[in-house]
C-alpha atoms as a PDB file:
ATOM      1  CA  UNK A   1    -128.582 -34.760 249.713  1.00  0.00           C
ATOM      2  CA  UNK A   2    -125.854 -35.814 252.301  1.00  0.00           C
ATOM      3  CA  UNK A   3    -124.775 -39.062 252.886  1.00  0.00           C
ATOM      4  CA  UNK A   4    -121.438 -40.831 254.269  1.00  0.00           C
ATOM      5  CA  UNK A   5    -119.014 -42.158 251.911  1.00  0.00           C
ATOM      6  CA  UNK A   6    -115.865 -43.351 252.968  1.00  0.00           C
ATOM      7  CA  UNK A   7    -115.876 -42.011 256.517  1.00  0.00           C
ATOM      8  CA  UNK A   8    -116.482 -38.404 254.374  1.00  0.00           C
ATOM      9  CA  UNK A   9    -119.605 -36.171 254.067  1.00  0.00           C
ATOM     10  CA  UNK A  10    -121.373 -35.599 250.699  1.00  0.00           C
ATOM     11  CA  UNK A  11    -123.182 -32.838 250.105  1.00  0.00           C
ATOM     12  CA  UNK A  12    -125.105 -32.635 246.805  1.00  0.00           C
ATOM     13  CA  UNK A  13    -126.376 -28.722 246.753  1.00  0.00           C
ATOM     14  CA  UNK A  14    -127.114 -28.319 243.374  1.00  0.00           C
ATOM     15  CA  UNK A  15    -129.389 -31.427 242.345  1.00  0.00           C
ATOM     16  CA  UNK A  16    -132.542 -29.491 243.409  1.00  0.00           C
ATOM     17  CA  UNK A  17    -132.310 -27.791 240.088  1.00  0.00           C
ATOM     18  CA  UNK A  18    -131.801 -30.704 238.191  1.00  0.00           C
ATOM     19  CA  UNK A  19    -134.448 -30.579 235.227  1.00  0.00           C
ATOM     20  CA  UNK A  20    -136.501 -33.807 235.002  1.00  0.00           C
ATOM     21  CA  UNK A  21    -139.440 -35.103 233.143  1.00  0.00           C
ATOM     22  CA  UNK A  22    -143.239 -35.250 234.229  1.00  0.00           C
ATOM     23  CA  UNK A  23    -143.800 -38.545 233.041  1.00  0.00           C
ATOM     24  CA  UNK A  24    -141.647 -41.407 233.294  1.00  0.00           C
ATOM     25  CA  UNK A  25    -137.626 -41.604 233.470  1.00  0.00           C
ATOM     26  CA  UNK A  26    -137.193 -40.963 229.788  1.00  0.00           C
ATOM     27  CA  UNK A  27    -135.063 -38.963 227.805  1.00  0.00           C
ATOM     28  CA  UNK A  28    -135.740 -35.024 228.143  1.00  0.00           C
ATOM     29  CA  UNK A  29    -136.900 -33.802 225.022  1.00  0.00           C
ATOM     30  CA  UNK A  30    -137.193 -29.910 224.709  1.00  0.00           C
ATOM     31  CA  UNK A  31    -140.449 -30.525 223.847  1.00  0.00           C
ATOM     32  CA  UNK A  32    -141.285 -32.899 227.470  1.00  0.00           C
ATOM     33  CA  UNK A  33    -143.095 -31.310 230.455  1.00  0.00           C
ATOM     34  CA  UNK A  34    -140.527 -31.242 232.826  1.00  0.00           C
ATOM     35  CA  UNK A  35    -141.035 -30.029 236.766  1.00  0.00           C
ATOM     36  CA  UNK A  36    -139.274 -25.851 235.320  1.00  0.00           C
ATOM     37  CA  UNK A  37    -142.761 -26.632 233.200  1.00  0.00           C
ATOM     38  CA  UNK A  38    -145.268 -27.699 236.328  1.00  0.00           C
ATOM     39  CA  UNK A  39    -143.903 -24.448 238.470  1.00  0.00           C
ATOM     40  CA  UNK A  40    -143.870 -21.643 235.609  1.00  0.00           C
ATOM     41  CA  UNK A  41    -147.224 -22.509 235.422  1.00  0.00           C
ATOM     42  CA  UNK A  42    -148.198 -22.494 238.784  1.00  0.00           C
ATOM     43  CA  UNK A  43    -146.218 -19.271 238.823  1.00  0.00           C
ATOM     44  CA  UNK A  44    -148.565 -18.519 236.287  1.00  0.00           C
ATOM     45  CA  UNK A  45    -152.085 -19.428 237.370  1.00  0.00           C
ATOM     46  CA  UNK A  46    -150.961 -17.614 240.836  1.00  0.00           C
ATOM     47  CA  UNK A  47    -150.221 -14.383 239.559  1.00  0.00           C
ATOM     48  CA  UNK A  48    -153.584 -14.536 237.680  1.00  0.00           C
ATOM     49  CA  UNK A  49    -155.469 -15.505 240.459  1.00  0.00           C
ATOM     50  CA  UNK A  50    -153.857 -12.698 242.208  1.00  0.00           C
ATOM     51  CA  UNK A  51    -154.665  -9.966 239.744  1.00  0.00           C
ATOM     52  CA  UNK A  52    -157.783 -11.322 238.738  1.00  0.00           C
ATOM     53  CA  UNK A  53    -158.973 -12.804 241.749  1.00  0.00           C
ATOM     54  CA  UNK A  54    -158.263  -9.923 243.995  1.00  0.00           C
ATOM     55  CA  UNK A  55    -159.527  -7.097 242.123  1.00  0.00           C
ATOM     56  CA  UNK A  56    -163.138  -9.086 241.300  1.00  0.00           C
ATOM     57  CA  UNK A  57    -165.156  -7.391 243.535  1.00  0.00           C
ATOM     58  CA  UNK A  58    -163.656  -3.587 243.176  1.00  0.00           C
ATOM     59  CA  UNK A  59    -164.944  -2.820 246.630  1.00  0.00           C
ATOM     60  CA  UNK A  60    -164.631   0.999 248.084  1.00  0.00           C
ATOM     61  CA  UNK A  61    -163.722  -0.884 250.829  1.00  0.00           C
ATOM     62  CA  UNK A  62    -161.756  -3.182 250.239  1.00  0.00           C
ATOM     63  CA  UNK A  63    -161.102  -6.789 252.134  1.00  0.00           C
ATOM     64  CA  UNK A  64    -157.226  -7.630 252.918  1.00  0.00           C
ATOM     65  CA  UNK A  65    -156.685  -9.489 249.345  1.00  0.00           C
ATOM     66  CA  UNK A  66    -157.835  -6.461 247.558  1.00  0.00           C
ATOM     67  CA  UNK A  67    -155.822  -4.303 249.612  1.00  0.00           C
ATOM     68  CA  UNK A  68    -152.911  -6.257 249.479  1.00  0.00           C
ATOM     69  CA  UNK A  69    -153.569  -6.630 245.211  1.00  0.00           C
ATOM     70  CA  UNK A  70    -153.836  -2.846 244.805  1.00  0.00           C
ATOM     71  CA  UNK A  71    -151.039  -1.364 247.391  1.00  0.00           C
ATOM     72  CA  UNK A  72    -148.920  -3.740 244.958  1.00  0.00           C
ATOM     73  CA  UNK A  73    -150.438  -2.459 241.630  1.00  0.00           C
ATOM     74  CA  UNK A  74    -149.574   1.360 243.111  1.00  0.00           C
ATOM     75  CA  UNK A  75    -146.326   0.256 244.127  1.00  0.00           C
ATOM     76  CA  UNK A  76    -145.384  -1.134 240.518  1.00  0.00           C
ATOM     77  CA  UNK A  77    -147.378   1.487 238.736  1.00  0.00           C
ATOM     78  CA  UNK A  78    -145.345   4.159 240.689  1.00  0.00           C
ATOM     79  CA  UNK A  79    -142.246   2.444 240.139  1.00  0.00           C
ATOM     80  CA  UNK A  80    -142.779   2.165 235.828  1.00  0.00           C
ATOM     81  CA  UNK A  81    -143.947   5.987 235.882  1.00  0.00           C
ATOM     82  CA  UNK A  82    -141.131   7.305 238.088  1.00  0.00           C
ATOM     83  CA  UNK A  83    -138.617   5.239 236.493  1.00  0.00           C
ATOM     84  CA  UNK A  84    -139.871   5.370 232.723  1.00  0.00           C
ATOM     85  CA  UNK A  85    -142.346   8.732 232.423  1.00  0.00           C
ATOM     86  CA  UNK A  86    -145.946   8.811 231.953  1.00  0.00           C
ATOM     87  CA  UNK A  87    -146.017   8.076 228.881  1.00  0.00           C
ATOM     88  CA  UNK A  88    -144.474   4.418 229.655  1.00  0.00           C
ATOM     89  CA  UNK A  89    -147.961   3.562 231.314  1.00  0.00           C
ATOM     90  CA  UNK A  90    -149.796   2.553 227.911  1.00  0.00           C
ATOM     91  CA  UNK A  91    -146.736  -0.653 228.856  1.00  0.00           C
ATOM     92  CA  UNK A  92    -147.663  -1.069 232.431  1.00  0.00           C
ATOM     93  CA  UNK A  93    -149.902  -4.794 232.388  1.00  0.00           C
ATOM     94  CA  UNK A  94    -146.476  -6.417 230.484  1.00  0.00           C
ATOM     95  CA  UNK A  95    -144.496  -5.296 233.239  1.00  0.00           C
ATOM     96  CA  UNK A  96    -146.823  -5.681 235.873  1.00  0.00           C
ATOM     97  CA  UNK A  97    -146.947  -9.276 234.796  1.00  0.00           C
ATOM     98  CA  UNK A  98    -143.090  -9.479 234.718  1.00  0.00           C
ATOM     99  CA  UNK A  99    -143.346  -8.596 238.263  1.00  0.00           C
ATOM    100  CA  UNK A 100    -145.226 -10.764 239.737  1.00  0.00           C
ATOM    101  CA  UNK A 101    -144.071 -14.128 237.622  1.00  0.00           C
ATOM    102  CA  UNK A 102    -140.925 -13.542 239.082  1.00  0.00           C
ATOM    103  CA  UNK A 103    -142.367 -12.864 242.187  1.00  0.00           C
ATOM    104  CA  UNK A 104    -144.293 -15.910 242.997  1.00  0.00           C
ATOM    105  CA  UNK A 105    -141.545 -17.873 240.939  1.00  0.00           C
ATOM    106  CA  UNK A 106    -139.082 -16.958 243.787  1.00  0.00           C
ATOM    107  CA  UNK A 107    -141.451 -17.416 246.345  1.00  0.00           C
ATOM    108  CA  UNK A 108    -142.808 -20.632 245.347  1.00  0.00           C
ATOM    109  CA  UNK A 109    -139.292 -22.035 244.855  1.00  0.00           C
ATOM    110  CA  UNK A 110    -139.144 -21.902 248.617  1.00  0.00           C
ATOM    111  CA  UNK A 111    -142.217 -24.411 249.264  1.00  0.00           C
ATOM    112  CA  UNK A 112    -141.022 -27.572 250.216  1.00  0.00           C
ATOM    113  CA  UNK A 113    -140.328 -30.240 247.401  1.00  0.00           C
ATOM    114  CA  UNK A 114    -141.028 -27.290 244.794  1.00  0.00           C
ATOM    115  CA  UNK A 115    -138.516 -26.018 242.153  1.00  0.00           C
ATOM    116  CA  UNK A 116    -137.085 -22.798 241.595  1.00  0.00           C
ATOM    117  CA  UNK A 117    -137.490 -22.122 237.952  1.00  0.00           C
ATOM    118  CA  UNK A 118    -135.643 -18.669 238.224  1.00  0.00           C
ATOM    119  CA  UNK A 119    -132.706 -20.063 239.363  1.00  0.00           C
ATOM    120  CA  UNK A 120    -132.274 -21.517 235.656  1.00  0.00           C
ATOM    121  CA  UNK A 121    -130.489 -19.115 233.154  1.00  0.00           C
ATOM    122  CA  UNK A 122    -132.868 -20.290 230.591  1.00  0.00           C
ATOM    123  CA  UNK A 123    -135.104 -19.228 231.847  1.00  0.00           C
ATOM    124  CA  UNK A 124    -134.233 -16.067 233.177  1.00  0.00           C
ATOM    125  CA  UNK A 125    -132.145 -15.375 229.812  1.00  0.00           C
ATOM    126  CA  UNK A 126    -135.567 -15.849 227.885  1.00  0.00           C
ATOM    127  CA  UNK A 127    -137.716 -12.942 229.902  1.00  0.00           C
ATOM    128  CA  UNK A 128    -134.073 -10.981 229.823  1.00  0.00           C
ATOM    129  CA  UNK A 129    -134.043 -11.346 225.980  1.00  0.00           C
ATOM    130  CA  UNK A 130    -137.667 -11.028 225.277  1.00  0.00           C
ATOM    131  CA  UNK A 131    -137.257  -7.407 227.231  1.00  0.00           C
ATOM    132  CA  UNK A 132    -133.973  -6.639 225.514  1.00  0.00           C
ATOM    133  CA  UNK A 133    -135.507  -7.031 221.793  1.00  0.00           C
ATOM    134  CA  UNK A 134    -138.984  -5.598 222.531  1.00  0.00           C
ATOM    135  CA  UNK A 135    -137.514  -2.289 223.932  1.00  0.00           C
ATOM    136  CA  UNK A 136    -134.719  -2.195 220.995  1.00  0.00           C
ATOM    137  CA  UNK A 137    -137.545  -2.476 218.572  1.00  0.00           C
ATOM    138  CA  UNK A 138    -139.975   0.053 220.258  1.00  0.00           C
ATOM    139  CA  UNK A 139    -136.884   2.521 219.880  1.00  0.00           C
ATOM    140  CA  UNK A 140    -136.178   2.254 216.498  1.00  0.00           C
ATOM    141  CA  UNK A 141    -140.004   1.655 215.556  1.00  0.00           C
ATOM    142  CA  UNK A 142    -140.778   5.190 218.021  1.00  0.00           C
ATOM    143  CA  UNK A 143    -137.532   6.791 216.924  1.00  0.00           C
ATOM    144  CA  UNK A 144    -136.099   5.297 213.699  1.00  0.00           C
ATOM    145  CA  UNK A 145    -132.445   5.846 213.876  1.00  0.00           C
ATOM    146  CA  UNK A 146    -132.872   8.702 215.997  1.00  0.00           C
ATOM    147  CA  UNK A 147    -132.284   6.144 218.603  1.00  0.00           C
ATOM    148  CA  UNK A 148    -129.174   5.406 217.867  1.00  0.00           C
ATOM    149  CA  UNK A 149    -129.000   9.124 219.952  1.00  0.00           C
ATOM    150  CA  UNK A 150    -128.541   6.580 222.916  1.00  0.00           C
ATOM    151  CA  UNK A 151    -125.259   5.716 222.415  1.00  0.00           C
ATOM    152  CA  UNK A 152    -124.221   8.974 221.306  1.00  0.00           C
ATOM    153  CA  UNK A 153    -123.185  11.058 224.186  1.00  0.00           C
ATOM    154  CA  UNK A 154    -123.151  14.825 222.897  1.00  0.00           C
ATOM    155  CA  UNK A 155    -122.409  16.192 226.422  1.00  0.00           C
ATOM    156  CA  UNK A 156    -118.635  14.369 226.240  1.00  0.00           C
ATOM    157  CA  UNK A 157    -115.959  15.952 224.422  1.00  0.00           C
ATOM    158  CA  UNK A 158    -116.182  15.422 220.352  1.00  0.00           C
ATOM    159  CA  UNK A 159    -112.866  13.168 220.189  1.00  0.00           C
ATOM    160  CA  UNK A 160    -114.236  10.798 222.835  1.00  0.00           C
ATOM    161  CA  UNK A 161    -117.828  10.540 221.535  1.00  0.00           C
ATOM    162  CA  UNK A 162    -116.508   8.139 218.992  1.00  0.00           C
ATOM    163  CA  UNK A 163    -115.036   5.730 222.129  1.00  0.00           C
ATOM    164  CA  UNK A 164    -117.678   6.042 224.386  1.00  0.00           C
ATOM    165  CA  UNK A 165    -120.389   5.234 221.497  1.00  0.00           C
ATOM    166  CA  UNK A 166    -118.311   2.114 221.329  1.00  0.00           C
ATOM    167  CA  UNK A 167    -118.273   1.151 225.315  1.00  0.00           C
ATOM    168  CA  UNK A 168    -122.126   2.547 225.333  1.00  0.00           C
ATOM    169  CA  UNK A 169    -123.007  -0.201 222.668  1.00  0.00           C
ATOM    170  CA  UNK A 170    -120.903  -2.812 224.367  1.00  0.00           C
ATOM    171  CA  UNK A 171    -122.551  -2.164 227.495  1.00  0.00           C
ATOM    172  CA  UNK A 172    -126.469  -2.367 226.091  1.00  0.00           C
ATOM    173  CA  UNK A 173    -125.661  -5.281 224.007  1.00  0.00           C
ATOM    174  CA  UNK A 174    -124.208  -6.671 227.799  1.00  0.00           C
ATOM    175  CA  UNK A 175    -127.852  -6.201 229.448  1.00  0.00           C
ATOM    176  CA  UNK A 176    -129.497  -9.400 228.576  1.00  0.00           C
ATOM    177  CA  UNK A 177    -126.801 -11.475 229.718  1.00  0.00           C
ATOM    178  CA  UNK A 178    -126.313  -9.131 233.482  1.00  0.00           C
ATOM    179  CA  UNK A 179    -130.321  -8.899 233.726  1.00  0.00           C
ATOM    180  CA  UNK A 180    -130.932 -12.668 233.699  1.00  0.00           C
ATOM    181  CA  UNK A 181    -128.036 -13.718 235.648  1.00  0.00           C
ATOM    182  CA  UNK A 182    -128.567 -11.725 238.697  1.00  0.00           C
ATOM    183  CA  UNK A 183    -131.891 -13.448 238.910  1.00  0.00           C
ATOM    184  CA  UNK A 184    -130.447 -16.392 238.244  1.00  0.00           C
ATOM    185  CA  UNK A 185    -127.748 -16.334 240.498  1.00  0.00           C
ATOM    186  CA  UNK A 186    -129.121 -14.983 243.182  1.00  0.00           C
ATOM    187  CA  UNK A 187    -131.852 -17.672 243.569  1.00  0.00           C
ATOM    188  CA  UNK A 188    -129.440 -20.503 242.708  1.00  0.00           C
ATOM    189  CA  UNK A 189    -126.990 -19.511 245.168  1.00  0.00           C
ATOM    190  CA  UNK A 190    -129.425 -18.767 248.817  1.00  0.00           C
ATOM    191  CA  UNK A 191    -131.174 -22.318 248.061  1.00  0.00           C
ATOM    192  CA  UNK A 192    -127.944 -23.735 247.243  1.00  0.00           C
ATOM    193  CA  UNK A 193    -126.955 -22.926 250.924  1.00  0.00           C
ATOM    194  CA  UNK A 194    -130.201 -23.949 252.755  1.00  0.00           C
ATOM    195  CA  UNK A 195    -129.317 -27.431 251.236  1.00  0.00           C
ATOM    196  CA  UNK A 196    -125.793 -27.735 252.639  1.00  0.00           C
ATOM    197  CA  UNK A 197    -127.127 -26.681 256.116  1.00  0.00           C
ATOM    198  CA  UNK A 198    -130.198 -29.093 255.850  1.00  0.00           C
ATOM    199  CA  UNK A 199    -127.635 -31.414 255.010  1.00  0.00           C
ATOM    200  CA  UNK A 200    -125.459 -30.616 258.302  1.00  0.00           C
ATOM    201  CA  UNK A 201    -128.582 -30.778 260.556  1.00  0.00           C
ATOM    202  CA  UNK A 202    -129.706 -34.177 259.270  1.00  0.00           C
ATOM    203  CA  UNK A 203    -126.185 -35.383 259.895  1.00  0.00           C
ATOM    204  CA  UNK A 204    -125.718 -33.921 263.343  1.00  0.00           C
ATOM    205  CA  UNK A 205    -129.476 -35.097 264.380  1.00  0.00           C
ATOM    206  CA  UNK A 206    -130.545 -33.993 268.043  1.00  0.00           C
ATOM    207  CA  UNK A 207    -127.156 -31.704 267.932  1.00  0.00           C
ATOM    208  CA  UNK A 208    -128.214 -28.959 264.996  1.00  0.00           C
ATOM    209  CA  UNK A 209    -128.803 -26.472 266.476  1.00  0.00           C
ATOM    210  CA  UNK A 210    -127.029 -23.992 264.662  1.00  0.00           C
ATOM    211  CA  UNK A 211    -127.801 -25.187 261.562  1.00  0.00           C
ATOM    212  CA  UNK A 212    -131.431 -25.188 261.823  1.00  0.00           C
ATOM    213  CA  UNK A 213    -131.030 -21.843 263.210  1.00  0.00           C
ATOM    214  CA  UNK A 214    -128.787 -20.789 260.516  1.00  0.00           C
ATOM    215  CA  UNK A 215    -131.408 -22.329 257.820  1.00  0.00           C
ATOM    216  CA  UNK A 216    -134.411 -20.344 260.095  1.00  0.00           C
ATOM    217  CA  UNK A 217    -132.478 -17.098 259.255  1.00  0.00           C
ATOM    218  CA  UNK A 218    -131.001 -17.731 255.549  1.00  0.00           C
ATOM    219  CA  UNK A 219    -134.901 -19.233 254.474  1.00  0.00           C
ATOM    220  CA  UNK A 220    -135.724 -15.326 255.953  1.00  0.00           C
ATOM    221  CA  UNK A 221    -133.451 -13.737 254.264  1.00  0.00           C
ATOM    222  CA  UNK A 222    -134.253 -15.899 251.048  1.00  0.00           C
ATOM    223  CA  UNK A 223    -137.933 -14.655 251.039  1.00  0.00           C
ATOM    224  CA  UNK A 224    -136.638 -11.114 251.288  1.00  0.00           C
ATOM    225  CA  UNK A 225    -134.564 -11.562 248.654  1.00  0.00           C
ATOM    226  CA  UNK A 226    -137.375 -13.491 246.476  1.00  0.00           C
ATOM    227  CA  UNK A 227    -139.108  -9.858 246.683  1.00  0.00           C
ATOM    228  CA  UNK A 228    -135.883  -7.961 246.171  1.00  0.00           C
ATOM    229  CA  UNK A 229    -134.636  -9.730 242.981  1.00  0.00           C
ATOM    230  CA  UNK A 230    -138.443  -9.352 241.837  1.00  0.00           C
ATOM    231  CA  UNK A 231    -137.948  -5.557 241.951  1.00  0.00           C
ATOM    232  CA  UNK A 232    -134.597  -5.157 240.579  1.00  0.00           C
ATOM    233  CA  UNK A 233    -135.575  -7.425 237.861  1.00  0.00           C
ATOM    234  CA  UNK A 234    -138.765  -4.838 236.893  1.00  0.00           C
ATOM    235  CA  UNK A 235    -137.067  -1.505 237.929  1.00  0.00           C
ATOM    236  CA  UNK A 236    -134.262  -2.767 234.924  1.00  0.00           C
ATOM    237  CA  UNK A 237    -136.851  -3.469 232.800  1.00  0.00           C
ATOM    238  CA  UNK A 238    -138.186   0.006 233.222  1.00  0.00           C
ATOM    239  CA  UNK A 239    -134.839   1.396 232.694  1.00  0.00           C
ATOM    240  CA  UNK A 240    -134.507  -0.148 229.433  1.00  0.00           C
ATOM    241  CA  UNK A 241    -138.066   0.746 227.969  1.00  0.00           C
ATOM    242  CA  UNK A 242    -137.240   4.503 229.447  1.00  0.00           C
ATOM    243  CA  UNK A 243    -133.888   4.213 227.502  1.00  0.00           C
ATOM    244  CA  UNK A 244    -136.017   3.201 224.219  1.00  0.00           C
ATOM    245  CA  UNK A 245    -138.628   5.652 225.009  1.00  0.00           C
ATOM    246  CA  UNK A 246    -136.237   8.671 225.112  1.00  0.00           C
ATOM    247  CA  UNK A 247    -132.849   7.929 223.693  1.00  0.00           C
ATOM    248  CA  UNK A 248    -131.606  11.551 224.006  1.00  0.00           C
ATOM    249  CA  UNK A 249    -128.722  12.029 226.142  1.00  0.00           C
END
């Protein structure tokens, strides 16, 4: 929102994220459907309709939504077998999920009037935690504490196994917290920007120009980005569950 104050300009960028209730002006209880609940699950009901919706008639020729549904199953299939083995396919329809909530999350966060639930760090920091203790407990359940073989770097020199066992286990106990707020940060900070130039062209009227240009090419680069951050988001995911899979250095 921009309005004039004082002869100044104010520029409110961050108030799209602003959490409120559904129903009435309330108090938000953690317990209240909010608008982060409305768009997780249209995130939701989208990627279902997608998979489900898509693949229904499992034609040998396929129409463009069934082409379009399977080129992306390959593509994420390829990506969790190359990344984590073979053997990581029995794991495939979690991540495949993963991938497209955050998908259409990102993507539906640039609809007009919608709301970017990614760009939250709770919840990014609650898929980036379920993923951190599901793939520590498949180690140690796959493993036992033969996975603790992950932090143990035999290849090293023997007096600096005992310091780089230390920095290995700072840095996986440091996932959670880098794999939700890239997400997070990422979508907060592209929208953020499309507001302040909205803001500018509303102010400047039949002169913006360049910011509705500028907003034309950042709302571009924001969709590529809502695919981008979907991907890195999956392809760490499938680094971890490799990493719990085989721990061996």
């Amino acid at each position: 929102m921009a309005e004039t104050s004082s002869g100044g300009l104010e520029i409110h960028p961050m108030d799209q994220f602003t959490v409120v209730p559904l129903f009435g002006d309330g108090t938000l209880q953690w317990y209240s459907p909010s608008n982060v609940t409305l768009w997780m699950a249209l995130a939701l009901l989208c990627t279902l309709l997608f998979l489900v919706v898509g693949t229904r008639k499992r034609a040998k020729i396929p129409d463009r939504f069934q082409m379009v549904a399977e080129l992306v199953f390959m593509f994420v299939r390829n990506m969790v077998q190359e990344v984590a083995g073979r053997d990581a396919l029995r794991y495939f329809p979690l991540i495949m999920t993963a991938f497209m909530f955050v998908m259409f999350s990102n993507v539906l966060g640039l609809l007009p009037m919608s709301f970017t639930t990614t760009s939250h760090i709770a919840v990014t920091a609650s898929m980036a935690l379920t993923v951190f203790i599901s793939v520590t407990v498949l180690g140690f359940v796959k493993h036992g504490l033969g996975f603790l073989g992950l932090f143990w770097i035999s290849a090293a020199p023997l007096p600096l196994r005992p310091v780089l066992a230390v920095i290995e286990l700072m840095s996986y106990f440091v996932r959670p917290v880098s794999h939700s707020i890239r997400l997070a940060g990422n979508m907060m900070a592209g929208h953020a920007m499309i507001k302040v130039f909205a803001a500018f062209a509303g102010v400047l009227g039949v002169g913006a120009v360049v910011p509705v240009v500028a907003i034309a090419a950042v709302y571009a680069l924001e969709l590529l980005v809502a695919f981008i951050q979907a991907y890195v988001f999956t392809i760490l995911t499938c680094v971890y569950l490799r990493d719990a899979l085989h721990p061996q250095h």
